[in-house]
PDB file of N, CA and C in Angstrom:
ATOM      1  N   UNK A   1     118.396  -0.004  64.725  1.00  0.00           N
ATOM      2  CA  UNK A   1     117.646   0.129  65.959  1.00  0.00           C
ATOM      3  C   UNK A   1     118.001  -1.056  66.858  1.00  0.00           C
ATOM      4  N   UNK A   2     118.517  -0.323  68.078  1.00  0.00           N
ATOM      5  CA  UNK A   2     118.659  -1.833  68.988  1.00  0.00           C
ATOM      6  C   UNK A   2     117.209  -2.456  69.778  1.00  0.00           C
ATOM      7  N   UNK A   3     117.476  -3.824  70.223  1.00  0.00           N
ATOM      8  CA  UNK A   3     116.498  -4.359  70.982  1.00  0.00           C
ATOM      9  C   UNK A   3     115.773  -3.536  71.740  1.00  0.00           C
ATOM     10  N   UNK A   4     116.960  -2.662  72.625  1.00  0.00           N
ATOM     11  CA  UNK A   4     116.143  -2.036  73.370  1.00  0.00           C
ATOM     12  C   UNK A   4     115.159  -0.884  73.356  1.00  0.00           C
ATOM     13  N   UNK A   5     115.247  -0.573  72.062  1.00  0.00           N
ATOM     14  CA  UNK A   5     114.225   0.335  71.508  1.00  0.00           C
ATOM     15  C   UNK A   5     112.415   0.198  71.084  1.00  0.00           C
ATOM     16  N   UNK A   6     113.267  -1.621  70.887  1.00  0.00           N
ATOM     17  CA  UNK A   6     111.557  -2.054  70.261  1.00  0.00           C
ATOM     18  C   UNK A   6     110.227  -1.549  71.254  1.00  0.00           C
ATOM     19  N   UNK A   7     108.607  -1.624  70.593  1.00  0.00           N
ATOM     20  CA  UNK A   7     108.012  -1.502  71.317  1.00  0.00           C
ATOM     21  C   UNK A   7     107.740  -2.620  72.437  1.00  0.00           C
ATOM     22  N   UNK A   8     108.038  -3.920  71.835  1.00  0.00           N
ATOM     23  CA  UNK A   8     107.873  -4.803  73.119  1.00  0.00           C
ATOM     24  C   UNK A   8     108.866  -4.839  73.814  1.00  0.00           C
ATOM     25  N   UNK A   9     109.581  -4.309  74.176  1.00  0.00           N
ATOM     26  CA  UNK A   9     110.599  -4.195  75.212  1.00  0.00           C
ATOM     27  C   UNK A   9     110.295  -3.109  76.150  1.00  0.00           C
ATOM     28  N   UNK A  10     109.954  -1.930  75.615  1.00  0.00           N
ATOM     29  CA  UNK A  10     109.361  -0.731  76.854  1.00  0.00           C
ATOM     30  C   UNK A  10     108.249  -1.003  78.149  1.00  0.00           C
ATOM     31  N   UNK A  11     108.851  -0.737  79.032  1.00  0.00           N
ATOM     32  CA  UNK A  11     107.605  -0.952  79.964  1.00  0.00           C
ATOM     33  C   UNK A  11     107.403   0.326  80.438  1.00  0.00           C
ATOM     34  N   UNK A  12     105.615   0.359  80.651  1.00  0.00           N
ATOM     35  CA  UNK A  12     105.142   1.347  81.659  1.00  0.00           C
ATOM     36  C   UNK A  12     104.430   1.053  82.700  1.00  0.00           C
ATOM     37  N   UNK A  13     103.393   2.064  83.059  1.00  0.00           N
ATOM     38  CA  UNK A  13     102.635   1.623  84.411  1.00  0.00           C
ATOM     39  C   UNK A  13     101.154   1.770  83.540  1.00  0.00           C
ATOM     40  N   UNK A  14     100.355   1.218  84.072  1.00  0.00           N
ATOM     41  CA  UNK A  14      98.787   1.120  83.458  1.00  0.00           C
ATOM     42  C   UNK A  14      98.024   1.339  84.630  1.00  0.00           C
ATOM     43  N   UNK A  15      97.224   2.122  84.646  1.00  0.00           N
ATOM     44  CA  UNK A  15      95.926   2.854  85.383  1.00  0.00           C
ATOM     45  C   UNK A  15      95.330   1.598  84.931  1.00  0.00           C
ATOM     46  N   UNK A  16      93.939   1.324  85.704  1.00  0.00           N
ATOM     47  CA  UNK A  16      93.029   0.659  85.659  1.00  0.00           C
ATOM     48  C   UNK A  16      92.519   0.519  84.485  1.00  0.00           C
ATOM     49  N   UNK A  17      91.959   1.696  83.980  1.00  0.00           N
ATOM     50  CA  UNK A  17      90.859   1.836  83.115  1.00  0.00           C
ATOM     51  C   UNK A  17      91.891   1.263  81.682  1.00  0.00           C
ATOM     52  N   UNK A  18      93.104   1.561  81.454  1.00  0.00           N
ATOM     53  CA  UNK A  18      94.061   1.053  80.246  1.00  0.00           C
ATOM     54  C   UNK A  18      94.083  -0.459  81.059  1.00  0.00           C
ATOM     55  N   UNK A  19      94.197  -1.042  82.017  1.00  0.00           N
ATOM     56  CA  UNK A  19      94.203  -2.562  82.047  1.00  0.00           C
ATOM     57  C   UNK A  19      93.322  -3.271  81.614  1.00  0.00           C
ATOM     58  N   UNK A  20      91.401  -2.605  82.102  1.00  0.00           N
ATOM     59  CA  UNK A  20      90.121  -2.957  81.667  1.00  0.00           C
ATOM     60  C   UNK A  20      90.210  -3.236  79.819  1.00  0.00           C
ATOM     61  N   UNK A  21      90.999  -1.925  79.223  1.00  0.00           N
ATOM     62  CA  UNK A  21      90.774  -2.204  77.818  1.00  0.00           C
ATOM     63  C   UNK A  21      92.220  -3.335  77.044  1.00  0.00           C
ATOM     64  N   UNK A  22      93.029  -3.479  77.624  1.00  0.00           N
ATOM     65  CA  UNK A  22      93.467  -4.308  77.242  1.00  0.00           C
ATOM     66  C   UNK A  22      93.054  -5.805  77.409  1.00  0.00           C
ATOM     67  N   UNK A  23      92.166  -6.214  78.630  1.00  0.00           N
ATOM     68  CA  UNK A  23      92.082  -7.544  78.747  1.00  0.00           C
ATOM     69  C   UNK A  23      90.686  -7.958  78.642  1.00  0.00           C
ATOM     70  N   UNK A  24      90.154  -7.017  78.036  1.00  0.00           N
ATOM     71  CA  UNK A  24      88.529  -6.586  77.738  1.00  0.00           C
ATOM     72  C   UNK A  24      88.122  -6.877  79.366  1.00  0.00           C
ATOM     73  N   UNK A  25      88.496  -7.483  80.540  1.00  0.00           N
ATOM     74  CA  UNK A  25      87.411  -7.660  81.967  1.00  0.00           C
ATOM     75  C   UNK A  25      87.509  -6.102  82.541  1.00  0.00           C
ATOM     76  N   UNK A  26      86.337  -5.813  83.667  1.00  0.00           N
ATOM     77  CA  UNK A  26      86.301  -4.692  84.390  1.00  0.00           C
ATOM     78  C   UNK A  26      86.542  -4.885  85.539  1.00  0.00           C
ATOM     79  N   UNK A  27      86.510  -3.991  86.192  1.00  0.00           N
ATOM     80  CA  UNK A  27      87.398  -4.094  87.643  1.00  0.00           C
ATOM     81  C   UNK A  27      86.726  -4.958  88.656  1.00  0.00           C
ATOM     82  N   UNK A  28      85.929  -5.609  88.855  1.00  0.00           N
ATOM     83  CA  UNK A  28      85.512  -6.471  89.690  1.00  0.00           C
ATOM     84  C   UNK A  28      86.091  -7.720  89.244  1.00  0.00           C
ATOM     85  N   UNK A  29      86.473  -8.592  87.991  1.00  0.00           N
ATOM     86  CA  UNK A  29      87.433  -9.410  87.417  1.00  0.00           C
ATOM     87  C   UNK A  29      88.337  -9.385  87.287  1.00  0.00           C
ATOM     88  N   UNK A  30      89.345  -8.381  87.680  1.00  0.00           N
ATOM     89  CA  UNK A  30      90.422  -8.188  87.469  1.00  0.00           C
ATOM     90  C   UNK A  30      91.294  -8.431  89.110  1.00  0.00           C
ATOM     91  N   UNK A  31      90.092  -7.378  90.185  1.00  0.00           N
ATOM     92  CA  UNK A  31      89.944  -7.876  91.783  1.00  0.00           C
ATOM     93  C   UNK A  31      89.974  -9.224  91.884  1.00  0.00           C
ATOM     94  N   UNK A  32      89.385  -9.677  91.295  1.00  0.00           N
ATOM     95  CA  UNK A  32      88.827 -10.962  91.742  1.00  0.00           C
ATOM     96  C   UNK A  32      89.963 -12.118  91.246  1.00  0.00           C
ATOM     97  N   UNK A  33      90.865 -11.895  90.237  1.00  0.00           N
ATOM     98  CA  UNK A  33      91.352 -12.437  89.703  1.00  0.00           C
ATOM     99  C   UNK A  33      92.801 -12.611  90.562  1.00  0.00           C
ATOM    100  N   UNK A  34      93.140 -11.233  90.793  1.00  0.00           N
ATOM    101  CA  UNK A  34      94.432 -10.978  91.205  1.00  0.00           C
ATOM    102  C   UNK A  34      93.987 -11.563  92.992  1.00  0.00           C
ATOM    103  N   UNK A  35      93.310 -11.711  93.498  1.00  0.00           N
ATOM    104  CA  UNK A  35      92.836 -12.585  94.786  1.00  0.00           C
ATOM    105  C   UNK A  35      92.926 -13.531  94.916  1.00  0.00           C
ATOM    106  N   UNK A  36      92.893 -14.141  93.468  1.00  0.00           N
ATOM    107  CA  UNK A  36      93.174 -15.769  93.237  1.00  0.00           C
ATOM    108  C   UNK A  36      94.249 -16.374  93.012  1.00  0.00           C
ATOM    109  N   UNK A  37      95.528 -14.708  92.666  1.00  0.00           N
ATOM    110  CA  UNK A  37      96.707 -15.267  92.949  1.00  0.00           C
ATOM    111  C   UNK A  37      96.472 -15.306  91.219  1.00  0.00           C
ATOM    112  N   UNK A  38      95.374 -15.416  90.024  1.00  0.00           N
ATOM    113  CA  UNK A  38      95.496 -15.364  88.424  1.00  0.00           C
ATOM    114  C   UNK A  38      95.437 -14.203  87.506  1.00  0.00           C
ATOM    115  N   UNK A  39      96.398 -13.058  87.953  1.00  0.00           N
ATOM    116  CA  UNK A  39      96.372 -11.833  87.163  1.00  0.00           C
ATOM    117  C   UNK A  39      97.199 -11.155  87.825  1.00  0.00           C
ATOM    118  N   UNK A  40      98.175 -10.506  87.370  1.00  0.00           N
ATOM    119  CA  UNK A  40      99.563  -9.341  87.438  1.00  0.00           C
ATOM    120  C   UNK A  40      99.039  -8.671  88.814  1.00  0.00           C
ATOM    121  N   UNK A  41      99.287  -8.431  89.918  1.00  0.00           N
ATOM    122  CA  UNK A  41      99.367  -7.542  91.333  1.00  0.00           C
ATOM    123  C   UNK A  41      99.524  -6.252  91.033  1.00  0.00           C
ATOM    124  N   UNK A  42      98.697  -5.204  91.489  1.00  0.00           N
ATOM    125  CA  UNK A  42      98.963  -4.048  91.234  1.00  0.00           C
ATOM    126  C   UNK A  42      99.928  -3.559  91.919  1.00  0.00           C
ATOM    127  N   UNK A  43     100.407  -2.520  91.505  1.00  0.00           N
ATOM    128  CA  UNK A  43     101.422  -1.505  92.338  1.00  0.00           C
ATOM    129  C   UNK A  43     101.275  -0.533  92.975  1.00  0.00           C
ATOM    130  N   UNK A  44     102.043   0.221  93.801  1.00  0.00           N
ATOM    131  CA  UNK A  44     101.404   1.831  94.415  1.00  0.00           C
ATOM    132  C   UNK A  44     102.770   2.330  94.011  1.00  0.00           C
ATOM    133  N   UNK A  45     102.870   3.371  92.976  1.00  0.00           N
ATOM    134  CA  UNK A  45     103.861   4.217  92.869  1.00  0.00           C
ATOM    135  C   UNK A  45     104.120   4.848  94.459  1.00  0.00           C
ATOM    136  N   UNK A  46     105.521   4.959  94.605  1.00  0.00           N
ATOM    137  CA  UNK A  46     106.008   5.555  95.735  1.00  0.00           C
ATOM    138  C   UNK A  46     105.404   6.976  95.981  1.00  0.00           C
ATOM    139  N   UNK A  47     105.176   7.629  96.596  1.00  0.00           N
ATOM    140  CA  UNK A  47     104.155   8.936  97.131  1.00  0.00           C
ATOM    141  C   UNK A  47     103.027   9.084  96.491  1.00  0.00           C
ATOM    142  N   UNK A  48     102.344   7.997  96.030  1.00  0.00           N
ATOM    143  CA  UNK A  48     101.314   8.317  95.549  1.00  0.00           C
ATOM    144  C   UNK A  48     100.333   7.139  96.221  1.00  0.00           C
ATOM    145  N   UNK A  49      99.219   7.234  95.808  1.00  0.00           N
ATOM    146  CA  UNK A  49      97.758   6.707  96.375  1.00  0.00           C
ATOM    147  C   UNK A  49      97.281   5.498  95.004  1.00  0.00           C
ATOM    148  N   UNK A  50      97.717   5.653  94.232  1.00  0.00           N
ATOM    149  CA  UNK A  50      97.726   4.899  93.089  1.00  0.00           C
ATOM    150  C   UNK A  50      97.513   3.364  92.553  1.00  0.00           C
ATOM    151  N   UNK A  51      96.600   2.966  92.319  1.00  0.00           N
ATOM    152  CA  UNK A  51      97.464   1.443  91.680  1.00  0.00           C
ATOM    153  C   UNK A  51      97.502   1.753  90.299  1.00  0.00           C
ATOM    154  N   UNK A  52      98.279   0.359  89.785  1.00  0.00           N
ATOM    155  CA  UNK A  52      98.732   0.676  88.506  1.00  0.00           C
ATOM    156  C   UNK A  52      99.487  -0.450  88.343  1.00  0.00           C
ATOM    157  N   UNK A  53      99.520  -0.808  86.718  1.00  0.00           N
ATOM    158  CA  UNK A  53     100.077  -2.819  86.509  1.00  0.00           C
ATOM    159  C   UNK A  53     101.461  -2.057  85.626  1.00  0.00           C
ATOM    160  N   UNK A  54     102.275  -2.744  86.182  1.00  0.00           N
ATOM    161  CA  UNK A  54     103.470  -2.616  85.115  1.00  0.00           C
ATOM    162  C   UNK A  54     102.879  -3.270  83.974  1.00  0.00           C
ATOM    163  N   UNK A  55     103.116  -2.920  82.546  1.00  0.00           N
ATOM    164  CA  UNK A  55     102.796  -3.474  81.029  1.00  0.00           C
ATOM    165  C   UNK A  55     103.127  -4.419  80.824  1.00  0.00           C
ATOM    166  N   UNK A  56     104.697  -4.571  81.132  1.00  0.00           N
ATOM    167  CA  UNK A  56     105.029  -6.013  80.962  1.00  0.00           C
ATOM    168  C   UNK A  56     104.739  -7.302  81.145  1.00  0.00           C
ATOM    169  N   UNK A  57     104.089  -7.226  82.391  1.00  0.00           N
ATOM    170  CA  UNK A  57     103.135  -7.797  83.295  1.00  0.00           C
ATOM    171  C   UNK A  57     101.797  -8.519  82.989  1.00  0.00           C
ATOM    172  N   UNK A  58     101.262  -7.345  82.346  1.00  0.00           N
ATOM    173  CA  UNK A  58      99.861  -7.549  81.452  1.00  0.00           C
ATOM    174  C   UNK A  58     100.255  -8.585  80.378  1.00  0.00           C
ATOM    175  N   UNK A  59     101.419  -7.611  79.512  1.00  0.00           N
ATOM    176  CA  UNK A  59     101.261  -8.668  78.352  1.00  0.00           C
ATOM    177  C   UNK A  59     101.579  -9.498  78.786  1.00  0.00           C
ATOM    178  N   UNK A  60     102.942 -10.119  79.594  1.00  0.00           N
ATOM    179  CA  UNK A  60     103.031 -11.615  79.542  1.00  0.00           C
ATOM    180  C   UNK A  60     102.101 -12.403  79.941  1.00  0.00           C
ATOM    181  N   UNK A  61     100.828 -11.881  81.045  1.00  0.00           N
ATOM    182  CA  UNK A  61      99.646 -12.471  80.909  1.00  0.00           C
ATOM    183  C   UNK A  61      98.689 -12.714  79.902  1.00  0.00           C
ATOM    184  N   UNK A  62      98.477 -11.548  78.848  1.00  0.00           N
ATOM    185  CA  UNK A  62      97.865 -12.035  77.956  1.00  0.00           C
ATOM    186  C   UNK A  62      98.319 -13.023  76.951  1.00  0.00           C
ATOM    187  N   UNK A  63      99.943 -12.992  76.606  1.00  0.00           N
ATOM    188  CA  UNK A  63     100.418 -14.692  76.011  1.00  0.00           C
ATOM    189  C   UNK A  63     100.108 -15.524  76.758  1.00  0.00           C
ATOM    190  N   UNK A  64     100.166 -15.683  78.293  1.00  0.00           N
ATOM    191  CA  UNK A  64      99.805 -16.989  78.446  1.00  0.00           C
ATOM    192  C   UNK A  64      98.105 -17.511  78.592  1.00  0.00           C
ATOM    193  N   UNK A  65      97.707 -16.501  78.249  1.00  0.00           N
ATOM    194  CA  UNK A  65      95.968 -17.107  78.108  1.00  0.00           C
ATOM    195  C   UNK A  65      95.837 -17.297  76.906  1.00  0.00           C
ATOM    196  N   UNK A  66      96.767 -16.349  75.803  1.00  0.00           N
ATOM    197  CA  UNK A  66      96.525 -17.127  74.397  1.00  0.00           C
ATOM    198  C   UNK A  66      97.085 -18.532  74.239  1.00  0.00           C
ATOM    199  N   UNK A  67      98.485 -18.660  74.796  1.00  0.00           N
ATOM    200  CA  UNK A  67      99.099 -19.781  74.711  1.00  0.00           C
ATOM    201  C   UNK A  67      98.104 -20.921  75.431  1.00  0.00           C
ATOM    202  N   UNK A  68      97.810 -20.943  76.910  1.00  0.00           N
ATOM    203  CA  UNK A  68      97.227 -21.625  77.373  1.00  0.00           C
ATOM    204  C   UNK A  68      95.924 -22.275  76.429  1.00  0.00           C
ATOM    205  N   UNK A  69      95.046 -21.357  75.515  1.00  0.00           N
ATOM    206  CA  UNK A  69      93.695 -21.511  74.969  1.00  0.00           C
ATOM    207  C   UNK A  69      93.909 -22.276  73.581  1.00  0.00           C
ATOM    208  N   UNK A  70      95.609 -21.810  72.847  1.00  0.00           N
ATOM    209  CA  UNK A  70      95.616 -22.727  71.905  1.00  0.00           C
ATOM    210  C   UNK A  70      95.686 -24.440  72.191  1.00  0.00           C
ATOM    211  N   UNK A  71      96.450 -24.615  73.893  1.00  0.00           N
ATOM    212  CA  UNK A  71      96.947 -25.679  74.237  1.00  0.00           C
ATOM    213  C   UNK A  71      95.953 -26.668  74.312  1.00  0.00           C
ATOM    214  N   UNK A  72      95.084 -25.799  74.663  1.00  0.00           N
ATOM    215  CA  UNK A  72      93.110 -26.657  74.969  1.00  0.00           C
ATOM    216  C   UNK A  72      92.722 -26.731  73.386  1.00  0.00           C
ATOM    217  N   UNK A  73      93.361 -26.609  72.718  1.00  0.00           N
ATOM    218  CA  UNK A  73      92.553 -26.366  71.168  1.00  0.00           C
ATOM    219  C   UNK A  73      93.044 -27.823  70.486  1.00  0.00           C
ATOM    220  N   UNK A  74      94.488 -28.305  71.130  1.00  0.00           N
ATOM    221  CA  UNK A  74      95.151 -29.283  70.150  1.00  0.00           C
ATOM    222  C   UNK A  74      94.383 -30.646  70.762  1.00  0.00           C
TER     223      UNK A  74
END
């Protein structure tokens, strides 16, 4: 199997409600966050009305809040 097969290598698009459950916050924290310039920018798929987070996006945010939280730990 090559690299590019793995699951962390695939990206998709995430609806809201799959962003809410990945980063456990709800959509008023997530607004609020991405305002502050501290959380992935949503997207608008082309002809559509949509937002939506590329995955990749997410996760590399969620390493760096784990990374960041171990850094406060040492």
């Amino acid at each position: 199997m090559t690299t590019e097969n793995t699951v962390e290598n695939q990206t998709s698009l995430l609806r809201l409600r799959d962003v809410e459950a990945r980063v456990g916050f709800k959509k008023t924290t997530i607004y609020r966050l991405m305002k502050k310039q501290q959380f992935p920018l949503s997207i608008h798929p082309v002809g559509s009305k949509i937002s939506a987070w590329v995955s990749a996006e997410i996760d590399d945010w969620i390493k760096e809040q784990i990374a960041q939280h171990r850094e406060q730990q040492m």
